[in-house]
C-alpha atoms as a PDB file:
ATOM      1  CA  UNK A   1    -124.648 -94.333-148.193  1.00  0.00           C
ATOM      2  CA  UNK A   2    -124.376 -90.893-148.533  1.00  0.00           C
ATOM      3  CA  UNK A   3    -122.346 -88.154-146.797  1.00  0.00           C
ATOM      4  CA  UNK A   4    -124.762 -86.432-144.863  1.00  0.00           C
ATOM      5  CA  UNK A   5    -127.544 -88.479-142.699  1.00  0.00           C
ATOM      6  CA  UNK A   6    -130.629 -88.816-144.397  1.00  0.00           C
ATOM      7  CA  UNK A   7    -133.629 -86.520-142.927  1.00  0.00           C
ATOM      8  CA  UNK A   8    -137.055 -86.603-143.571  1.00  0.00           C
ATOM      9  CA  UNK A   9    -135.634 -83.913-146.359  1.00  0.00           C
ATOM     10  CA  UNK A  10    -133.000 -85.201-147.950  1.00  0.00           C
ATOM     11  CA  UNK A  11    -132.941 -85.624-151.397  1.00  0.00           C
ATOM     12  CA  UNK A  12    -132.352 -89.375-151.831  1.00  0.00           C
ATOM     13  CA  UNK A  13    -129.111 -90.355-152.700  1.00  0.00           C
ATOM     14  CA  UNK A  14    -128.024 -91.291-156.786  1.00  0.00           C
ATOM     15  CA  UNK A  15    -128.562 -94.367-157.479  1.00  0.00           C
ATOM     16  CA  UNK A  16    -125.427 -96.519-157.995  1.00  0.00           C
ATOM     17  CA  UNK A  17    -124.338 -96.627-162.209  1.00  0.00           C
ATOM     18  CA  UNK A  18    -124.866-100.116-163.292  1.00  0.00           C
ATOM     19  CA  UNK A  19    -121.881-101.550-164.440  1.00  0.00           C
ATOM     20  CA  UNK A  20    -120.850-104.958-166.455  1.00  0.00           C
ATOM     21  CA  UNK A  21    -118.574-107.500-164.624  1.00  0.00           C
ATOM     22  CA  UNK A  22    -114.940-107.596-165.889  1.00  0.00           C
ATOM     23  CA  UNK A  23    -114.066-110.818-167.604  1.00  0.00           C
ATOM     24  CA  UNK A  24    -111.284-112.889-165.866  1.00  0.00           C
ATOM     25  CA  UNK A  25    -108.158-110.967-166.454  1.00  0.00           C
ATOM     26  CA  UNK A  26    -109.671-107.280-166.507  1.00  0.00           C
ATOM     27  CA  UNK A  27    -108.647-106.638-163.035  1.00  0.00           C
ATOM     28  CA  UNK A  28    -106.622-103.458-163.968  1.00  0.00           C
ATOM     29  CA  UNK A  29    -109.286-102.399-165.928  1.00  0.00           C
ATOM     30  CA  UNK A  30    -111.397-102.149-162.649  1.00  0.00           C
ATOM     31  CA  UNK A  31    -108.456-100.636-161.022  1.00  0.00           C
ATOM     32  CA  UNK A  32    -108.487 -97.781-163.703  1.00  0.00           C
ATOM     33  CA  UNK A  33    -112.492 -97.222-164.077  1.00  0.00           C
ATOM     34  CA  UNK A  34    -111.883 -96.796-159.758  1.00  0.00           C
ATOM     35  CA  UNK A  35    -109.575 -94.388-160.508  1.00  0.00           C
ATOM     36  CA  UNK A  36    -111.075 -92.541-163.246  1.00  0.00           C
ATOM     37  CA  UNK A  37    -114.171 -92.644-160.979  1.00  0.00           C
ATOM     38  CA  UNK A  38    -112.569 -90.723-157.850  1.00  0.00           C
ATOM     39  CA  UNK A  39    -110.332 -88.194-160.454  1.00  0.00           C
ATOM     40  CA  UNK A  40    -114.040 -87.071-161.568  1.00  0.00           C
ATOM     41  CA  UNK A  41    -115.546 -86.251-158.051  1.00  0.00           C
ATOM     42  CA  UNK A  42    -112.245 -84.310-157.524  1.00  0.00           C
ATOM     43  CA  UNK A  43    -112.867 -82.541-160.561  1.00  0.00           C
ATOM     44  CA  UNK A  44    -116.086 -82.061-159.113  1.00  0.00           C
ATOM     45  CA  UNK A  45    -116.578 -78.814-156.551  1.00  0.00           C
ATOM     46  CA  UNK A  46    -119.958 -79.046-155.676  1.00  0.00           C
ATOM     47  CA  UNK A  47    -119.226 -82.810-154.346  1.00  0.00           C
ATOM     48  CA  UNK A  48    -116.428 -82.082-152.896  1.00  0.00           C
ATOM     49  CA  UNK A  49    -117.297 -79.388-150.820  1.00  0.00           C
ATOM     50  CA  UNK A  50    -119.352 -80.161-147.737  1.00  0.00           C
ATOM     51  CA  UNK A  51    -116.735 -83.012-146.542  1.00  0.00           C
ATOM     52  CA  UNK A  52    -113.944 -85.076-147.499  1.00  0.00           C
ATOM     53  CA  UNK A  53    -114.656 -87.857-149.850  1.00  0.00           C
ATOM     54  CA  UNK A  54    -115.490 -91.511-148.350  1.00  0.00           C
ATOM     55  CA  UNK A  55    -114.811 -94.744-149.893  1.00  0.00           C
ATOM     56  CA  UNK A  56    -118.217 -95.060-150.717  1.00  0.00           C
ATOM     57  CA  UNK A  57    -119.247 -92.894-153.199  1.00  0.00           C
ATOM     58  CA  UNK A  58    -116.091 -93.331-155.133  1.00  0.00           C
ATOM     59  CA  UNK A  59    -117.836 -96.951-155.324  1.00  0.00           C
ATOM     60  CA  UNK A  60    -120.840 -95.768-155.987  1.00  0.00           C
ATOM     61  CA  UNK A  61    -119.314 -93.337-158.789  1.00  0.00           C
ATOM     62  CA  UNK A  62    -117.712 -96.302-160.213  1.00  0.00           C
ATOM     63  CA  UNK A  63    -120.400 -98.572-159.712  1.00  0.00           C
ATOM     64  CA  UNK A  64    -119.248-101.092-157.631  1.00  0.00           C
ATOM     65  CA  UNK A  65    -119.333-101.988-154.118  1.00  0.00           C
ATOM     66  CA  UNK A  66    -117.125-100.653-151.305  1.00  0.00           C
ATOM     67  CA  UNK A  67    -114.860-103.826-151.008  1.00  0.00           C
ATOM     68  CA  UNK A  68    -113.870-103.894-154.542  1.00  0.00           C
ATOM     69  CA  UNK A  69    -112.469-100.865-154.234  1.00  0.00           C
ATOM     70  CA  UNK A  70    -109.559-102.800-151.495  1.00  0.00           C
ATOM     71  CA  UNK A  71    -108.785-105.254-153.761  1.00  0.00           C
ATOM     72  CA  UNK A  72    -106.642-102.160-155.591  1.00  0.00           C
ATOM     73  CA  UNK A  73    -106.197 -99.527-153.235  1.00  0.00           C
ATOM     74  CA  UNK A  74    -105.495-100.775-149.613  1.00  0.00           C
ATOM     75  CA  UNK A  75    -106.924 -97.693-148.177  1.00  0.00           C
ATOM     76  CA  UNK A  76    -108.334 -94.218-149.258  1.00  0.00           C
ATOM     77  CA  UNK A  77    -105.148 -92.528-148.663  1.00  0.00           C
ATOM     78  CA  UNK A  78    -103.662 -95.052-151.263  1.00  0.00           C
ATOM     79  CA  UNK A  79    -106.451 -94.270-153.891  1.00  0.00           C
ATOM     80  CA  UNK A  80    -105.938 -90.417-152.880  1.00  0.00           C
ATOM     81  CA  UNK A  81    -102.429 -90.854-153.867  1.00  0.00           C
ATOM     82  CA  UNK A  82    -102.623 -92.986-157.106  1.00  0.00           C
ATOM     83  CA  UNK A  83    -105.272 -89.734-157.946  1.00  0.00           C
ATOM     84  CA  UNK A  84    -103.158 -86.925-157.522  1.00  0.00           C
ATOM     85  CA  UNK A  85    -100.057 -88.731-158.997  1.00  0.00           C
ATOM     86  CA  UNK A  86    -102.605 -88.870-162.135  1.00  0.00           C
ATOM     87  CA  UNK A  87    -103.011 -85.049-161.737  1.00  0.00           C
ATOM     88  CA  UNK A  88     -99.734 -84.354-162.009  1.00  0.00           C
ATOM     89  CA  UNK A  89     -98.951 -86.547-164.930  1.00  0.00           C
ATOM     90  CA  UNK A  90    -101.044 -85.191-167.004  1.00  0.00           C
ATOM     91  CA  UNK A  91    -100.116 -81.805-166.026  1.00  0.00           C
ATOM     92  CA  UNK A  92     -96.757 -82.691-166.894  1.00  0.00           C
ATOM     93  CA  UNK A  93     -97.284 -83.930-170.440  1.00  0.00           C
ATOM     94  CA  UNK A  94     -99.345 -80.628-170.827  1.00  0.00           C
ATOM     95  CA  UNK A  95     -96.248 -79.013-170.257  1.00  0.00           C
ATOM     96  CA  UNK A  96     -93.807 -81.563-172.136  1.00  0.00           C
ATOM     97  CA  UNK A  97     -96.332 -81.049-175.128  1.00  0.00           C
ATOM     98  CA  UNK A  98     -95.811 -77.155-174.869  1.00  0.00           C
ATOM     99  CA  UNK A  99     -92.475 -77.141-174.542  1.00  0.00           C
ATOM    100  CA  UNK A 100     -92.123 -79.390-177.536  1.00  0.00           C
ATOM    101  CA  UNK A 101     -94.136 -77.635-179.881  1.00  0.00           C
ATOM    102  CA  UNK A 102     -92.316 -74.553-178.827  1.00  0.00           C
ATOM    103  CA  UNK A 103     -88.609 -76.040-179.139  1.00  0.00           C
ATOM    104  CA  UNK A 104     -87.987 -73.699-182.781  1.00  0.00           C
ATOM    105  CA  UNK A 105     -88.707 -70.374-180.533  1.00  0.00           C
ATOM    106  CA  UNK A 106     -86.035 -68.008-178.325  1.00  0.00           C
ATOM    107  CA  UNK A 107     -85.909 -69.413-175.138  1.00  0.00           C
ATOM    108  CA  UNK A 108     -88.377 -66.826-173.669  1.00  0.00           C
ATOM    109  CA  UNK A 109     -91.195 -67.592-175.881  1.00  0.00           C
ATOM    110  CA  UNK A 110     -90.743 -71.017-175.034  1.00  0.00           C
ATOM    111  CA  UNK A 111     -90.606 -70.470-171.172  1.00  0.00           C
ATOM    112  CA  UNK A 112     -93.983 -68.606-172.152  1.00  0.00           C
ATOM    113  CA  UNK A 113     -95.234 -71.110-174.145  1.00  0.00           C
ATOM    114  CA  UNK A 114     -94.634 -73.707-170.649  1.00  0.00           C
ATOM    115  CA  UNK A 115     -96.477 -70.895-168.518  1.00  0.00           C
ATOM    116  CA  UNK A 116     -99.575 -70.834-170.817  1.00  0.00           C
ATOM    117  CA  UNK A 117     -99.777 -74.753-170.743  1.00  0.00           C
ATOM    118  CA  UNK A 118     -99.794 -74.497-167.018  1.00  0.00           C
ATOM    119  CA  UNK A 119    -102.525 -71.472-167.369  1.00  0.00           C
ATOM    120  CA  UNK A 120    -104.806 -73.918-169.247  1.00  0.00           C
ATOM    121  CA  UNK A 121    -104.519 -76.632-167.437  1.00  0.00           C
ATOM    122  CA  UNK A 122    -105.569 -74.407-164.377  1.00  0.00           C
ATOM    123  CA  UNK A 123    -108.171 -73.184-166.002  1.00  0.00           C
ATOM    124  CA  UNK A 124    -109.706 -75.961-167.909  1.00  0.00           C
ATOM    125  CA  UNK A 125    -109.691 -78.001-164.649  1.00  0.00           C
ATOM    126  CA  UNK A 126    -110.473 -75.631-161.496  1.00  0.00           C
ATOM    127  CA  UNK A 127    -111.458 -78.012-158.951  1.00  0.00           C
ATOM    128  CA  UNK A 128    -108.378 -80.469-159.086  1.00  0.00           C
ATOM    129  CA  UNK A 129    -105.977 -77.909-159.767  1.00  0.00           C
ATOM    130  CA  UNK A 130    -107.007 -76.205-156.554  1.00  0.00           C
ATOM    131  CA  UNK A 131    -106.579 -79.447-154.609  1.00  0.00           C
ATOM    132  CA  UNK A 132    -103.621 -80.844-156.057  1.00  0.00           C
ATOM    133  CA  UNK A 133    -101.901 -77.962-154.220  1.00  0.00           C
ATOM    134  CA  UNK A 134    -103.852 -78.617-151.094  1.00  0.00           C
ATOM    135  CA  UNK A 135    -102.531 -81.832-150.265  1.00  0.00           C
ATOM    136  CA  UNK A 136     -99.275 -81.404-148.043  1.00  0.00           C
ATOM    137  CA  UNK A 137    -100.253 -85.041-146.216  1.00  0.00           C
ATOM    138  CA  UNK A 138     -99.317 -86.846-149.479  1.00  0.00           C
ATOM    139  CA  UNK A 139     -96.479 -87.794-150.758  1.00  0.00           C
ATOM    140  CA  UNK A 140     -95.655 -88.208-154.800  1.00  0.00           C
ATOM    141  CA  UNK A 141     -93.129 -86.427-157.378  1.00  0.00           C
ATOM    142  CA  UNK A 142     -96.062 -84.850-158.546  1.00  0.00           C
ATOM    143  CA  UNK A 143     -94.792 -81.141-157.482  1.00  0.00           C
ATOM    144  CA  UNK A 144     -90.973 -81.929-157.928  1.00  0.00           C
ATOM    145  CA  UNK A 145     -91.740 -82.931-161.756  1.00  0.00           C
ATOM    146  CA  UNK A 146     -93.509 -79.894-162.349  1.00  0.00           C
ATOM    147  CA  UNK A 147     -90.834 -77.862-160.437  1.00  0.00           C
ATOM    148  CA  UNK A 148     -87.901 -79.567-162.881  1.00  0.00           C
ATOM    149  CA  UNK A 149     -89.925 -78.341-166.168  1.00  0.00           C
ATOM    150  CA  UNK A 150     -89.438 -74.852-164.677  1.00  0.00           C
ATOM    151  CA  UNK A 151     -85.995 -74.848-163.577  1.00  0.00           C
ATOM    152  CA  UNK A 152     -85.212 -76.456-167.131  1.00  0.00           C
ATOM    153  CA  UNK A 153     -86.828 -73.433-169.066  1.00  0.00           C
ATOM    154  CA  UNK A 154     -85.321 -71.151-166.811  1.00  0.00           C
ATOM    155  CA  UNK A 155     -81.516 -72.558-166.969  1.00  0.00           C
ATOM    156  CA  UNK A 156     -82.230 -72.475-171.043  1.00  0.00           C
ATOM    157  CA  UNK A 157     -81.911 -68.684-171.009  1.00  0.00           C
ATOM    158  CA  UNK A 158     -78.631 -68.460-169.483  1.00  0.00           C
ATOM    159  CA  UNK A 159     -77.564 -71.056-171.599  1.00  0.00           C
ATOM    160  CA  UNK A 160     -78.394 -69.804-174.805  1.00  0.00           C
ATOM    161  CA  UNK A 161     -76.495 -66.397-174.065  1.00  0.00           C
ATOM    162  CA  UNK A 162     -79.195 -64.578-172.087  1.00  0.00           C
ATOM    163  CA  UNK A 163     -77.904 -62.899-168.126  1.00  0.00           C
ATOM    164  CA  UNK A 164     -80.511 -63.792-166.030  1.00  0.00           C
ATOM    165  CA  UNK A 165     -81.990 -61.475-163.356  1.00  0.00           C
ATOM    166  CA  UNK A 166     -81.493 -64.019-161.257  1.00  0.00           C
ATOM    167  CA  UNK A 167     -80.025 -67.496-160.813  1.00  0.00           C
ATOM    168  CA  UNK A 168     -82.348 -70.227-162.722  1.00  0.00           C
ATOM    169  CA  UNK A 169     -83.180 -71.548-159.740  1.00  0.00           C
ATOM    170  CA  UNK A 170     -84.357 -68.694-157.590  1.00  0.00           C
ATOM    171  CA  UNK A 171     -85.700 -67.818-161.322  1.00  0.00           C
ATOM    172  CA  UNK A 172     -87.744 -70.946-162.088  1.00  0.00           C
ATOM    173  CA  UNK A 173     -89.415 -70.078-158.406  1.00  0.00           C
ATOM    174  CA  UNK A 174     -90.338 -66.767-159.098  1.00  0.00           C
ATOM    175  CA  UNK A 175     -91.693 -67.710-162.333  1.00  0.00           C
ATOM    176  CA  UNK A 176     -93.908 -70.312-160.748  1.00  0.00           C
ATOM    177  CA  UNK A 177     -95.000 -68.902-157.856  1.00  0.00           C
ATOM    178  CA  UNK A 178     -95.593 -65.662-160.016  1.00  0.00           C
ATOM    179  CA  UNK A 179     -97.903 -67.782-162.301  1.00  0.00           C
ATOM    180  CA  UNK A 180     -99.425 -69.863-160.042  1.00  0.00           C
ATOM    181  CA  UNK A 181     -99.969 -66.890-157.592  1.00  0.00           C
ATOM    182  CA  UNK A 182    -101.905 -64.764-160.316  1.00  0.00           C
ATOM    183  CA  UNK A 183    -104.108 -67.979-160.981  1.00  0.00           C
ATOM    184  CA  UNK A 184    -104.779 -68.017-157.388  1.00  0.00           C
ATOM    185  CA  UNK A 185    -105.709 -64.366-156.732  1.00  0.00           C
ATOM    186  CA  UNK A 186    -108.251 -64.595-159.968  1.00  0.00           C
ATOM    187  CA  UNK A 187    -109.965 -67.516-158.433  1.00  0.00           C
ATOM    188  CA  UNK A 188    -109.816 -66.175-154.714  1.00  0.00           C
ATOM    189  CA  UNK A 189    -111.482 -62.803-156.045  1.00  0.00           C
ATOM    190  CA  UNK A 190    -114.266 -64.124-157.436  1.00  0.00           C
ATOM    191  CA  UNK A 191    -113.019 -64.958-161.281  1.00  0.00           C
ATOM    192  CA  UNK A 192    -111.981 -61.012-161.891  1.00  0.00           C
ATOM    193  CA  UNK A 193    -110.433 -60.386-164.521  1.00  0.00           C
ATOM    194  CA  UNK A 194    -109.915 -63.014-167.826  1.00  0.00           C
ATOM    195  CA  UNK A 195    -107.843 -65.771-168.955  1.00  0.00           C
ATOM    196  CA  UNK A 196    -106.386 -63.123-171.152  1.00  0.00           C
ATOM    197  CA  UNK A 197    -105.396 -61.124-168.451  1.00  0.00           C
ATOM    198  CA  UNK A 198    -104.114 -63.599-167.096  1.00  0.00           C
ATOM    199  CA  UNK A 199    -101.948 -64.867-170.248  1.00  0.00           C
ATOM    200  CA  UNK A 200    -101.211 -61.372-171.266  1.00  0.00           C
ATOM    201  CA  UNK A 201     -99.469 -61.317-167.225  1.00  0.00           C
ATOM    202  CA  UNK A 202     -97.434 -64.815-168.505  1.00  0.00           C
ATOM    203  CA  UNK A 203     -96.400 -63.022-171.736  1.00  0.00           C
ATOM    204  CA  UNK A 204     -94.967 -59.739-169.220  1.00  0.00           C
ATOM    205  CA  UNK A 205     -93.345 -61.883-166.709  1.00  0.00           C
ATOM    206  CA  UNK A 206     -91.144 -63.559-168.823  1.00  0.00           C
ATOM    207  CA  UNK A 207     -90.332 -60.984-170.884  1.00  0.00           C
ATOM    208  CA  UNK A 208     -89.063 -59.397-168.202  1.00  0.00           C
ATOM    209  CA  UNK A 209     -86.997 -62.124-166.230  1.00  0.00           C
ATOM    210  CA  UNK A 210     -84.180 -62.134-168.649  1.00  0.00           C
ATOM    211  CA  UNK A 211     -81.931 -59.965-170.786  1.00  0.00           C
ATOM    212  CA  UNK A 212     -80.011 -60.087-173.475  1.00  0.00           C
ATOM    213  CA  UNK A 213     -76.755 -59.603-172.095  1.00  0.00           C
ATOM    214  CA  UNK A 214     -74.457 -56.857-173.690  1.00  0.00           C
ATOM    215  CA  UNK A 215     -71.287 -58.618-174.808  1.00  0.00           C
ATOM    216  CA  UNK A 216     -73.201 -62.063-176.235  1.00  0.00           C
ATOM    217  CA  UNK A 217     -76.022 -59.464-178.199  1.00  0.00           C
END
């Protein structure tokens, strides 16, 4: 069934995707192609616009039927959950990945370098980044893992001889809020200005959150 009540000019709704029955045993694979199925109409604006999701056209997206869907989530808010959690994850291993491939540079460049994995992320997946920020009713580490990777490449500065500005915690929140905050005002604005500006803003910020303290440099 679809969101809105059929009229006499409603476009009719998509026909369900057939799909192949699982083999005995394949019951997480169902779990994940549910999953997979509702992280795709998040990343979805258009979709997810007019109204909240319902059970049924995750199902639909999937192509199943409603009930299978509580045989792995009890509830929507449970599937909502084991979405976002998903979100997050992969956000974080953007970051991991950054940091990583960074390690060899000053401790600035690689606090950039964590900044500009969070940029892309942002950018390469509008829709659910906007809502994985929206969703104060659910719980999760999600925010508190992301939060760590920041405080982490903050505390790195100080440690490595730098005097911070600030402490690395109050740091690590200005720097996110700073970089989230400019992703947020380019989107709210209509998509002014570029992802260069907007990397070229990462690249300034940290730059200027630490200095090379007189009697270590």
């Amino acid at each position: 069934m679809s969101r809105h009540a059929d009229t006499p000019h409603s476009p009719a709704p998509p026909a369900v995707r057939p799909r192949s029955r699982n083999a005995r045993g394949e019951g997480e694979k169902l779990r994940t192609e549910i999953l997979e199925a509702m992280l795709r109409l998040m990343a979805d604006e258009e979709r997810m616009r007019p109204v909240p999701l319902s059970l049924r056209e995750v199902a639909r997206e999937a192509g199943v039927t409603a009930p299978a869907i509580y045989r792995h989530f009890p509830d929507k808010e449970a599937l909502s959950q084991a979405a976002f959690d998903s979100l997050f994850g992969r956000l974080v291993e953007a970051m991991d990945r950054a940091d990583a491939d960074a390690a060899a540079l000053p401790p600035a460049e690689r606090l950039a370098a964590l900044a500009h994995a969070y940029c892309d992320f942002a950018e390469e997946n509008p829709a659910s980044f906007r809502i994985m920020f929206n969703a104060a009713e659910l719980s999760g580490d999600g925010p508190d893992r992301v939060a760590q990777r920041w405080r982490t490449a903050v505390a790195r500065l100080a440690d490595t001889g730098m005097r911070l500005i600030q402490s690395p915690e109050a740091g690590a929140v200005s720097v996110w809020s700073s970089v989230h905050g400019q992703l947020v005002l380019r989107r709210s604005a209509g998509g002014a200005g570029s992802s260069a500006d907007t990397h070229a803003f990462v690249d300034e910020l940290t730059r200027s959150l630490a200095a090379v303290d007189p009697a270590t440099g």
